[in-house]
Protein backbone atom coordinates (compact mmCIF):
# COMPACT_ATOMS: atom_id res chain seq x y z
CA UNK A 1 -14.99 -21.26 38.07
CA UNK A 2 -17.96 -23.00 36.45
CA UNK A 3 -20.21 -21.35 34.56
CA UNK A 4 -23.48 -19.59 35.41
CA UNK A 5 -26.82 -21.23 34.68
CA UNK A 6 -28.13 -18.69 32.89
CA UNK A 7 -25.01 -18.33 31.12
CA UNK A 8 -25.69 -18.86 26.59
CA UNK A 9 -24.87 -22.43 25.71
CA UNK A 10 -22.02 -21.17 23.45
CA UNK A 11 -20.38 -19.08 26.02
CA UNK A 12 -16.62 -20.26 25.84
CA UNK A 13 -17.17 -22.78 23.37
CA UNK A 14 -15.26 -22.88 20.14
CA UNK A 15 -17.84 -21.50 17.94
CA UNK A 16 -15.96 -23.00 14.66
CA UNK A 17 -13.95 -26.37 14.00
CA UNK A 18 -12.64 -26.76 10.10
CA UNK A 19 -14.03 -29.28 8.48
CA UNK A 20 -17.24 -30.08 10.99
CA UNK A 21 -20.52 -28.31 11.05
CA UNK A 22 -21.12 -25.00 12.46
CA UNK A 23 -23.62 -24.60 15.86
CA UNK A 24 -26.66 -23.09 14.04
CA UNK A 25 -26.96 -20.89 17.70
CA UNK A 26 -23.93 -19.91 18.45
CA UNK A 27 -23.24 -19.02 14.69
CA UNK A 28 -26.55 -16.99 14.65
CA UNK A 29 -25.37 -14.93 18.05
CA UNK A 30 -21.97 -14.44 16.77
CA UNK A 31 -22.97 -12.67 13.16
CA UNK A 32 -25.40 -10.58 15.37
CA UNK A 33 -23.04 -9.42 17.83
CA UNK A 34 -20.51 -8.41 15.26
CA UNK A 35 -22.60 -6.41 12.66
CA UNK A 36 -24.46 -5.01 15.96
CA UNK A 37 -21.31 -3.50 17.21
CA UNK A 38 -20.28 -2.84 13.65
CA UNK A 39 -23.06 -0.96 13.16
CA UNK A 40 -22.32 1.15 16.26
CA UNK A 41 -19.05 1.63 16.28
CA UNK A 42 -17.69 1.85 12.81
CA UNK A 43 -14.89 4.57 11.59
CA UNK A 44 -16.82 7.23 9.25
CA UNK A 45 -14.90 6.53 6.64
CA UNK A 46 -15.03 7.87 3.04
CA UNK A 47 -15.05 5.10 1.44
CA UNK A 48 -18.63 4.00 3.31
CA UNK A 49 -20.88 6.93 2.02
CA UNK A 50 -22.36 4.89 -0.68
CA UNK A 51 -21.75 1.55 -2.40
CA UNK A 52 -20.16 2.68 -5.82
CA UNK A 53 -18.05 0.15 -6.71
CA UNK A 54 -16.09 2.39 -8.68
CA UNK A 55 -15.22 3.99 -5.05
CA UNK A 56 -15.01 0.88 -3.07
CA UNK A 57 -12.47 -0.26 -6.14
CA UNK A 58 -10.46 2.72 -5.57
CA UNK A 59 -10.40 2.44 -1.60
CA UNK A 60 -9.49 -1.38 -1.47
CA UNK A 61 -6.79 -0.79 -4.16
CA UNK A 62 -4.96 2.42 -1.77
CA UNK A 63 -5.32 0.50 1.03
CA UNK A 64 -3.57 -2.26 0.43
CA UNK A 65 -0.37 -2.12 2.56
CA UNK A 66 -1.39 1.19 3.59
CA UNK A 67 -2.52 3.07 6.77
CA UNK A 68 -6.45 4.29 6.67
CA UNK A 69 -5.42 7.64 8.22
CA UNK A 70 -2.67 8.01 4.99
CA UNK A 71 -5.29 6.71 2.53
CA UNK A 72 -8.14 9.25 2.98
CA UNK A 73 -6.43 12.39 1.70
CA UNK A 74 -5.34 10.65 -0.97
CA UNK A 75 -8.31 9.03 -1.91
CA UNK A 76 -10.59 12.91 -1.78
CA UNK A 77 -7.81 14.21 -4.10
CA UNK A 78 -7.87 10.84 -6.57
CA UNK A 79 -11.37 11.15 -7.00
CA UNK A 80 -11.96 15.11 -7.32
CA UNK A 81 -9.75 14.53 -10.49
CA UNK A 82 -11.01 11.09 -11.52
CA UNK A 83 -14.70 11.07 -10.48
CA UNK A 84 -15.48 8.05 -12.48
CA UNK A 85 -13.90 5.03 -14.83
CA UNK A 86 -13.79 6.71 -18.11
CA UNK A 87 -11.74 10.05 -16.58
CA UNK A 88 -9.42 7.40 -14.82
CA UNK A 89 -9.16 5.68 -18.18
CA UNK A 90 -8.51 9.07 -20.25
CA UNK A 91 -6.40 10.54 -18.16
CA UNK A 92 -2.67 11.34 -18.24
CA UNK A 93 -0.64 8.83 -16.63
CA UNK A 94 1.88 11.53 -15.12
CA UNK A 95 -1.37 13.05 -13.83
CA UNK A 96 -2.24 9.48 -12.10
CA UNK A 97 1.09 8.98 -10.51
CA UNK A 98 1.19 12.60 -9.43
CA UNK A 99 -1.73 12.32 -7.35
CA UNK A 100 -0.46 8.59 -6.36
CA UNK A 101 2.94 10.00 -5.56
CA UNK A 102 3.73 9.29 -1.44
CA UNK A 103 1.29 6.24 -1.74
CA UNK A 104 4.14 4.12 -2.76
CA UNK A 105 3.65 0.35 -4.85
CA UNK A 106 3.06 2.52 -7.91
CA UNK A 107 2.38 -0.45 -9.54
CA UNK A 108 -1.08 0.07 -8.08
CA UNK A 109 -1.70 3.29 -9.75
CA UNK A 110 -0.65 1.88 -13.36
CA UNK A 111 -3.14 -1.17 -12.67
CA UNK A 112 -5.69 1.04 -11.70
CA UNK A 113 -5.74 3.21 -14.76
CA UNK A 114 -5.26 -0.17 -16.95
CA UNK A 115 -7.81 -1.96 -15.42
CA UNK A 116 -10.16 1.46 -16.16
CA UNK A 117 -9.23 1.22 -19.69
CA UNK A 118 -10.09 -2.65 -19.79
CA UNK A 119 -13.27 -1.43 -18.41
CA UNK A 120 -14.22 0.96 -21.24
CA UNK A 121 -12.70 -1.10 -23.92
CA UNK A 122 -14.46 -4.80 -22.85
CA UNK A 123 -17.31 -3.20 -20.68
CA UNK A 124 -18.16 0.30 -21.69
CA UNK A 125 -17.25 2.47 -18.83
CA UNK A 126 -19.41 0.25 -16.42
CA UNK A 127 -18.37 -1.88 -13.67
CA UNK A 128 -19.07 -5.53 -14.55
CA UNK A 129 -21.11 -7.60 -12.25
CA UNK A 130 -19.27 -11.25 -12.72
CA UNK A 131 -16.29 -11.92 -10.85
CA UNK A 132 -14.82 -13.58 -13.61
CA UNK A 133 -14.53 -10.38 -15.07
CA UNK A 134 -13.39 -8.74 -12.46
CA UNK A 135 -10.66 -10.90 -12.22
CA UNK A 136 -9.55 -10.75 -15.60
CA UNK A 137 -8.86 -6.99 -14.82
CA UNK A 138 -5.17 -5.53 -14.05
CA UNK A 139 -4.44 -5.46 -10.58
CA UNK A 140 -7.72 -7.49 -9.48
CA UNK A 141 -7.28 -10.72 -7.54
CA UNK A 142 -9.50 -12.71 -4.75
CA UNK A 143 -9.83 -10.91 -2.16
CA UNK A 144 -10.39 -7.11 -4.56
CA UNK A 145 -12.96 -8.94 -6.38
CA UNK A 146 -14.65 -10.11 -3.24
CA UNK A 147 -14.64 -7.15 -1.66
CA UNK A 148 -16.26 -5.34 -4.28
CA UNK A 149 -18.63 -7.49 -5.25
CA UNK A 150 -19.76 -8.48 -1.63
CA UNK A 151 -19.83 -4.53 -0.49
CA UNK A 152 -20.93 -2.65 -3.44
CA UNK A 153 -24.09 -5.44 -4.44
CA UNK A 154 -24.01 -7.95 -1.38
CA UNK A 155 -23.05 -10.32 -3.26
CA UNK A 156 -22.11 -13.70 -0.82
CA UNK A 157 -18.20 -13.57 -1.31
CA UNK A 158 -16.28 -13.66 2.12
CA UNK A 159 -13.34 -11.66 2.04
CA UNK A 160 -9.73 -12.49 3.61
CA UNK A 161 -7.18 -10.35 3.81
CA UNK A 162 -4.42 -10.03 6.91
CA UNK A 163 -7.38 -8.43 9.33
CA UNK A 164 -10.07 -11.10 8.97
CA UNK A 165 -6.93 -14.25 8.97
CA UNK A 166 -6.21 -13.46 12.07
CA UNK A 167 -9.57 -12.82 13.61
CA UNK A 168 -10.67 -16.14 11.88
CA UNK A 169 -7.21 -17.60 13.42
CA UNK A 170 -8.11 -17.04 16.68
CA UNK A 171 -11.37 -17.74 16.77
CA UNK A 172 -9.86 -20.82 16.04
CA UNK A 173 -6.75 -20.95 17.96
CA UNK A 174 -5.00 -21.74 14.51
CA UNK A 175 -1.20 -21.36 15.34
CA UNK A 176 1.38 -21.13 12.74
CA UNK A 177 2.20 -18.87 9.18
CA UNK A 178 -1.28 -17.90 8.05
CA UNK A 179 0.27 -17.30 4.85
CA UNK A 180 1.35 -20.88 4.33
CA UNK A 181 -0.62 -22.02 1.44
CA UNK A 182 -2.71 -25.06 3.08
CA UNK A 183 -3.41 -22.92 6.01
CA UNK A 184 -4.62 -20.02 4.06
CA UNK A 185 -6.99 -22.07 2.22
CA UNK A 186 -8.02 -23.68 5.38
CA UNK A 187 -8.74 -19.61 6.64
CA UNK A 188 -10.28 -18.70 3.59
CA UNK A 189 -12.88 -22.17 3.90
CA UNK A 190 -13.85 -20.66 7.60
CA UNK A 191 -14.53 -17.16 6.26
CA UNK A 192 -16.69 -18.86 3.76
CA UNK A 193 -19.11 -20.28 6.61
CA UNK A 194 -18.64 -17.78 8.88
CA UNK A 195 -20.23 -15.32 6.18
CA UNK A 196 -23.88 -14.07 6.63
CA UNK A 197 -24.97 -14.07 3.51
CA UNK A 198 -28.10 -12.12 4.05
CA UNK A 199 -25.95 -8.62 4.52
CA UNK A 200 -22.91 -9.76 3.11
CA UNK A 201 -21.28 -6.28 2.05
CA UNK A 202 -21.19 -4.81 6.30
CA UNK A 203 -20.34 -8.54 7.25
CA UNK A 204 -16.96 -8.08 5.51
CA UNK A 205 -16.63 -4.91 6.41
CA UNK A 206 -17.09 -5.66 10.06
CA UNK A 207 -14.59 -8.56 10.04
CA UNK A 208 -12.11 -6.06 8.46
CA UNK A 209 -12.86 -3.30 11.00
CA UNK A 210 -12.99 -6.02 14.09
CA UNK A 211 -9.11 -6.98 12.84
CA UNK A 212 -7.77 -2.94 12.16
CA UNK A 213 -9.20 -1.85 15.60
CA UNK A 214 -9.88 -4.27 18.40
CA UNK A 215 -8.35 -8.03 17.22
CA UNK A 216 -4.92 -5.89 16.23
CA UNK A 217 -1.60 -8.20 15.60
CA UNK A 218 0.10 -7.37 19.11
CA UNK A 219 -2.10 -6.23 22.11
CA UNK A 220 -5.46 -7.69 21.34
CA UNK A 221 -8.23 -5.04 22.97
CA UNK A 222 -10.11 -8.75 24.05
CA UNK A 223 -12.23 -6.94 26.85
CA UNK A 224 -13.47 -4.96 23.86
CA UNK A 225 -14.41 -7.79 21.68
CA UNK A 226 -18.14 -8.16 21.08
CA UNK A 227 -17.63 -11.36 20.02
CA UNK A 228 -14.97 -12.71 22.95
CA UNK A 229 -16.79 -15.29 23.79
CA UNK A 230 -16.23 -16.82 20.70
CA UNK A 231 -12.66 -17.28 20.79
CA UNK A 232 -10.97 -19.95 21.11
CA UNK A 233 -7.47 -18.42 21.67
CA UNK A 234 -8.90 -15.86 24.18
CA UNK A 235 -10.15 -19.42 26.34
CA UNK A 236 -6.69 -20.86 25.73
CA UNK A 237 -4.90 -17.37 26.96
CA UNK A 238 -2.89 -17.25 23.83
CA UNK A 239 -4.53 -14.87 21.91
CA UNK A 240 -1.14 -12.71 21.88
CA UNK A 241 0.58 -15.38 20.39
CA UNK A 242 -1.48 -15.23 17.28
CA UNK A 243 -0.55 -15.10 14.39
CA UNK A 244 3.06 -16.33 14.65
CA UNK A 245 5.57 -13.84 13.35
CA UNK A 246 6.92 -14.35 10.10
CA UNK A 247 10.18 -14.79 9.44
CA UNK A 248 11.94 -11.52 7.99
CA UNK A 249 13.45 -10.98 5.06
CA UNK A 250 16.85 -9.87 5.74
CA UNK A 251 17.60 -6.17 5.05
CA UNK A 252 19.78 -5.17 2.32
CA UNK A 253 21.81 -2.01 2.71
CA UNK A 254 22.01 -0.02 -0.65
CA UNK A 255 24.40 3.01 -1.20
CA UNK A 256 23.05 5.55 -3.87
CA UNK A 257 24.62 8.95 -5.14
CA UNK A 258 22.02 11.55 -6.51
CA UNK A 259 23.07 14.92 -7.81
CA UNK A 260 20.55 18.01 -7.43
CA UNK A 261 21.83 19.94 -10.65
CA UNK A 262 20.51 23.68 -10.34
CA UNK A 263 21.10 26.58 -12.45
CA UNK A 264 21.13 30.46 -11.56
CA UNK A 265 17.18 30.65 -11.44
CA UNK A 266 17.59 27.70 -8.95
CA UNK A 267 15.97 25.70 -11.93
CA UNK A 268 17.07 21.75 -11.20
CA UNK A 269 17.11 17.88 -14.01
CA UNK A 270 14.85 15.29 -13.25
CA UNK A 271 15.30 12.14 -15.23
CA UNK A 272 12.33 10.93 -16.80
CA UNK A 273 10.65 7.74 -15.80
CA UNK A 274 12.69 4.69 -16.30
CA UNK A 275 11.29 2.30 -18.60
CA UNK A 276 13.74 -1.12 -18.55
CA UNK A 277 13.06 -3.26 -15.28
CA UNK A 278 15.27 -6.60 -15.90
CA UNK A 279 13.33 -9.86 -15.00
CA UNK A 280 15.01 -10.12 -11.47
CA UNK A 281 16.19 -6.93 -10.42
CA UNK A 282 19.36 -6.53 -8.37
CA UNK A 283 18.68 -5.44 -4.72
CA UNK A 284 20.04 -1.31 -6.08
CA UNK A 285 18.54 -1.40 -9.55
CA UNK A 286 17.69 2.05 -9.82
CA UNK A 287 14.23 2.05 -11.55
CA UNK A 288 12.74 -0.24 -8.55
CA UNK A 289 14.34 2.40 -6.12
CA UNK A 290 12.86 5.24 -7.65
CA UNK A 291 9.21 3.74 -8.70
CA UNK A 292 9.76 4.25 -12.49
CA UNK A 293 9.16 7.48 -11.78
CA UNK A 294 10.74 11.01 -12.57
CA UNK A 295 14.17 11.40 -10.38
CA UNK A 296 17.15 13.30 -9.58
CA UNK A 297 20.24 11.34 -11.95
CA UNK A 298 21.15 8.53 -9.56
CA UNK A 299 23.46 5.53 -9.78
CA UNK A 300 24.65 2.80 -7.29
CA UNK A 301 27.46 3.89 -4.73
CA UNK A 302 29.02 -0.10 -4.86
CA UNK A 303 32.20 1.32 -6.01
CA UNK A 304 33.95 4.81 -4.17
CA UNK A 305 31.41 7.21 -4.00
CA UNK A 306 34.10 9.90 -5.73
CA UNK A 307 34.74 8.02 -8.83
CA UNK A 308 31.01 6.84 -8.68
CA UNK A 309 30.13 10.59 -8.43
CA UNK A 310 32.77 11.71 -11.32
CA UNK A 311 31.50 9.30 -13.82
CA UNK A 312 28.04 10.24 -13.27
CA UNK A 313 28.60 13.72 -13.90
CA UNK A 314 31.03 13.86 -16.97
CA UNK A 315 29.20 10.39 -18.23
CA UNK A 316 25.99 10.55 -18.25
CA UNK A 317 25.07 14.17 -17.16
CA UNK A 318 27.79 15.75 -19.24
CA UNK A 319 29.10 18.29 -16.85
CA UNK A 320 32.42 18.97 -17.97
CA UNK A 321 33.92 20.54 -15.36
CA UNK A 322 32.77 21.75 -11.60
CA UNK A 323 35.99 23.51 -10.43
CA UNK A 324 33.88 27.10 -10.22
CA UNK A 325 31.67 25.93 -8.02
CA UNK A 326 32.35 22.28 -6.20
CA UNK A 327 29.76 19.43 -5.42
CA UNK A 328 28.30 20.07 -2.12
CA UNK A 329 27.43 17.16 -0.15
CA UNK A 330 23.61 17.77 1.20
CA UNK A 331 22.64 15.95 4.53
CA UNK A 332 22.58 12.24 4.51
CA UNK A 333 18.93 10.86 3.10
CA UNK A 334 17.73 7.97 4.52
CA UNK A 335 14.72 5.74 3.31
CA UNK A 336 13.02 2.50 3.49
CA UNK A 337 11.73 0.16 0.66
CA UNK A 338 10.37 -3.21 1.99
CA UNK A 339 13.41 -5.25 3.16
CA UNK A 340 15.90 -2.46 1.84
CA UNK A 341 17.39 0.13 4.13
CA UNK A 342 18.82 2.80 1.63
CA UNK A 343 20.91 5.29 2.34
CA UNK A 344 21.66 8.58 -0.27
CA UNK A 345 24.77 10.59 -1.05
CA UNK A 346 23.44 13.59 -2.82
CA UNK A 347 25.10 16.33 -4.04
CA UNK A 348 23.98 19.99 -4.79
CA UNK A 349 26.34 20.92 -8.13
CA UNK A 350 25.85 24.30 -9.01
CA UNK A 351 26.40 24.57 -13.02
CA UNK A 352 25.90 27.56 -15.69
CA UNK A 353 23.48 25.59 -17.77
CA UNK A 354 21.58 22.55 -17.25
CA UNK A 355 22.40 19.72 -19.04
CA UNK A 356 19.89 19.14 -22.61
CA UNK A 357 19.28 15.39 -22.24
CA UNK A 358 16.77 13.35 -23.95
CA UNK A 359 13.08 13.14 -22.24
CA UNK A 360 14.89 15.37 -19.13
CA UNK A 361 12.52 17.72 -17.69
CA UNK A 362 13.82 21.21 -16.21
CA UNK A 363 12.04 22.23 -13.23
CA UNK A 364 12.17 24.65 -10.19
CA UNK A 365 13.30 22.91 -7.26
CA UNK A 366 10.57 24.29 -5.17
CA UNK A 367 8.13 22.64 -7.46
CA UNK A 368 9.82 19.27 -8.06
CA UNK A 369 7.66 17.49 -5.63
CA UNK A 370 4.06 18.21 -7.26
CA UNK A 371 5.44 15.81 -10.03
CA UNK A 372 5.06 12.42 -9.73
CA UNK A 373 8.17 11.37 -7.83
CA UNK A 374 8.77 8.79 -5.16
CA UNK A 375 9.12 9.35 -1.51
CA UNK A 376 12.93 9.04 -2.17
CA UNK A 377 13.26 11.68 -4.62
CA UNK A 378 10.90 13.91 -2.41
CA UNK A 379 13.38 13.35 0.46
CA UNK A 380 16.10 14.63 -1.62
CA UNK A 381 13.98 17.52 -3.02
CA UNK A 382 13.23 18.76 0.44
CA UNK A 383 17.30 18.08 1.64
CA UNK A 384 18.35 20.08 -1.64
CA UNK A 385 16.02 22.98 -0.91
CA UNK A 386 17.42 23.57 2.96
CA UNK A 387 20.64 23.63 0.82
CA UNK A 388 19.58 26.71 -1.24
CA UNK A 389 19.19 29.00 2.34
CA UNK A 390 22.84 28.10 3.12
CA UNK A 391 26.33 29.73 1.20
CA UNK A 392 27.33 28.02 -1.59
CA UNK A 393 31.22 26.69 -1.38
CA UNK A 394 33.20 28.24 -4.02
């Protein structure tokens, strides 16, 4: 079917070929159809109220490898405690990762709280405006810095993250790993020209929000699109088959034991935060599993899970004996870290008196997970306190 004559001149063109020059029309109708519909159909997100960049910081930093819809309650409760950089900076670390705790990639939190301190110590409790200086802060690479700087002062950095590759990819009809170094570069270059520069903060934001709601990895909505007939991949009718699936790591199956000590007031151990991590941790080193974070005593189930469970108990925990009241095996936990499928023996051992280990913590069970604990330990928190309603085995 040929096209109408009053059809645009760019109308199922490629709008973009790397390394040749842009149409000055077709580029000028494609930034205004995108921040048009941007404008009229963005999420009212918390994050978009104003352009602190103390708030944007915090946003992009949750968000990464993280839902929206999981982010926002976290990110109102973050910021009611740390309204600004100096509170994030002074604060208690336990008191970070509490209100991290569920996010997951603690990692984050710690960078977030050292990068706050680098702030106050290098920059006095500002935000600084250079982006080499933003990148010489903890847990701050390309694409943070550009984000920030582009939406909080409109500064002309193009962002790419996973959302705006894959828009840019199909624009293009770029097959292959968009993560592949050369091609990623190659992405990054067309973001660059595709940027317009004279509201560079919503441009970004409008790339990111075309790739989370209408370009999305499987399904494309293309009759959506506001800027459809722009793509490339749509014209070819292999928009679905962009981006090529990686290749997946294959998963690793890790046995743990835990044991959910509790005393006659139902008081229960936590371990405190583990503070070796070897170079290259093995695929069931326990402080990756539990997010160096505070955690029921657990050890790897490689060898029989009842002399595993025995030496963990008269070893490290120091329970001499458990013949009044036997371990009671709680319902099988199951959880999921990246590539690792992990799968929990805990126990519910009754004893007289806890344990008095170094840096242990006693706590109620019911109030174990308003620490800062992984998702893992919460699992077994919540298994162990469904225990508590049932007899104990004697």
């Amino acid at each position: 079917m040929s096209m109408s004559e009053d059809s645009p001149p760019w109308r199922g063109q490629k709008l973009i070929v790397i390394g040749e020059e842009l149409d000055s029309v077709a580029l000028k109708q494609f930034r205004e159809s995108l921040l048009n519909w941007f404008q009229d159909y963005q999420r009212d997100l918390p994050w978009r109220k104003n352009r602190d960049p103390y708030r944007i910081w915090i946003s992009e930093i949750m968000l990464q490898q993280t839902r929206v819809a999981a982010v926002i309650p976290y990110y109102e409760k973050f910021l009611a405690r740390f309204p600004d950089i100096v509170s994030l900076a002074t604060g208690p670390q336990e008191e970070v990762l509490r209100l991290w705790s569920g996010l997951g990639y603690y990692s984050r939190a710690r960078n977030l709280q050292r990068a706050a301190q680098q702030m106050v110590a290098k920059h006095g409790g500002t935000f600084p405006r250079q982006r080499q200086e933003l990148l010489a802060l903890a847990g701050i690479g390309e694409y943070t810095a550009s984000a920030i700087l582009s939406i909080a002062f409109d500064d002309k950095h193009a962002v790419l993250d996973g959302n705006v590759a894959r828009v840019a990819a199909r624009l293009e009809a770029i097959r292959g790993d968009l993560r592949e170094p050369k091609r990623w570069r190659e992405l990054q270059s067309s973001a660059d020209r595709l940027l317009a520069h004279e509201s560079a903060g919503d441009w970004n934001q409008a790339m990111m929000e075309l790739g989370a709601t209408i370009c999305l990895p499987r399904s494309p909505q293309c009759l959506l699109c506001p800027v459809a007939n722009f793509c490339e991949a749509r014209r070819l009718g292999i928009a679905e088959a962009i981006p090529e699936k990686r290749k997946k790591r294959a998963t690793v199956i890790v046995q743990l034991i835990s044991v959910v000590l509790f005393d006659a007031k139902n008081n229960s151990l936590l371990l405190p935060p583990p503070t070796e991590m070897p170079k290259s941790a093995a695929d069931d080193h326990i402080p990756s599993l539990v997010a160096k974070l505070w955690h029921f005593p657990t050890v790897s189930a490689s060898t029989s899970t009842h002399k595993a469970l025995g030496a963990l108990l008269r070893t490290e925990l120091r329970v001499k004996s458990t013949k009044s009241h036997k371990p009671v095996l709680l319902d099988k936990v199951r959880h999921t870290v990246t590539y690792r499928a992990i799968s929990v023996a805990a126990y519910f051992v009754h004893v007289k008196q806890l344990p008095n280990l170094p840096g242990a913590k006693t706590v109620p069970l019911e109030a174990v997970s308003s620490l800062a604990i992984s998702n893992l330990t919460r699992k077994i928190a919540r298994t162990a306190l469904k225990q508590l309603s049932r007899p104990i085995a004697t």
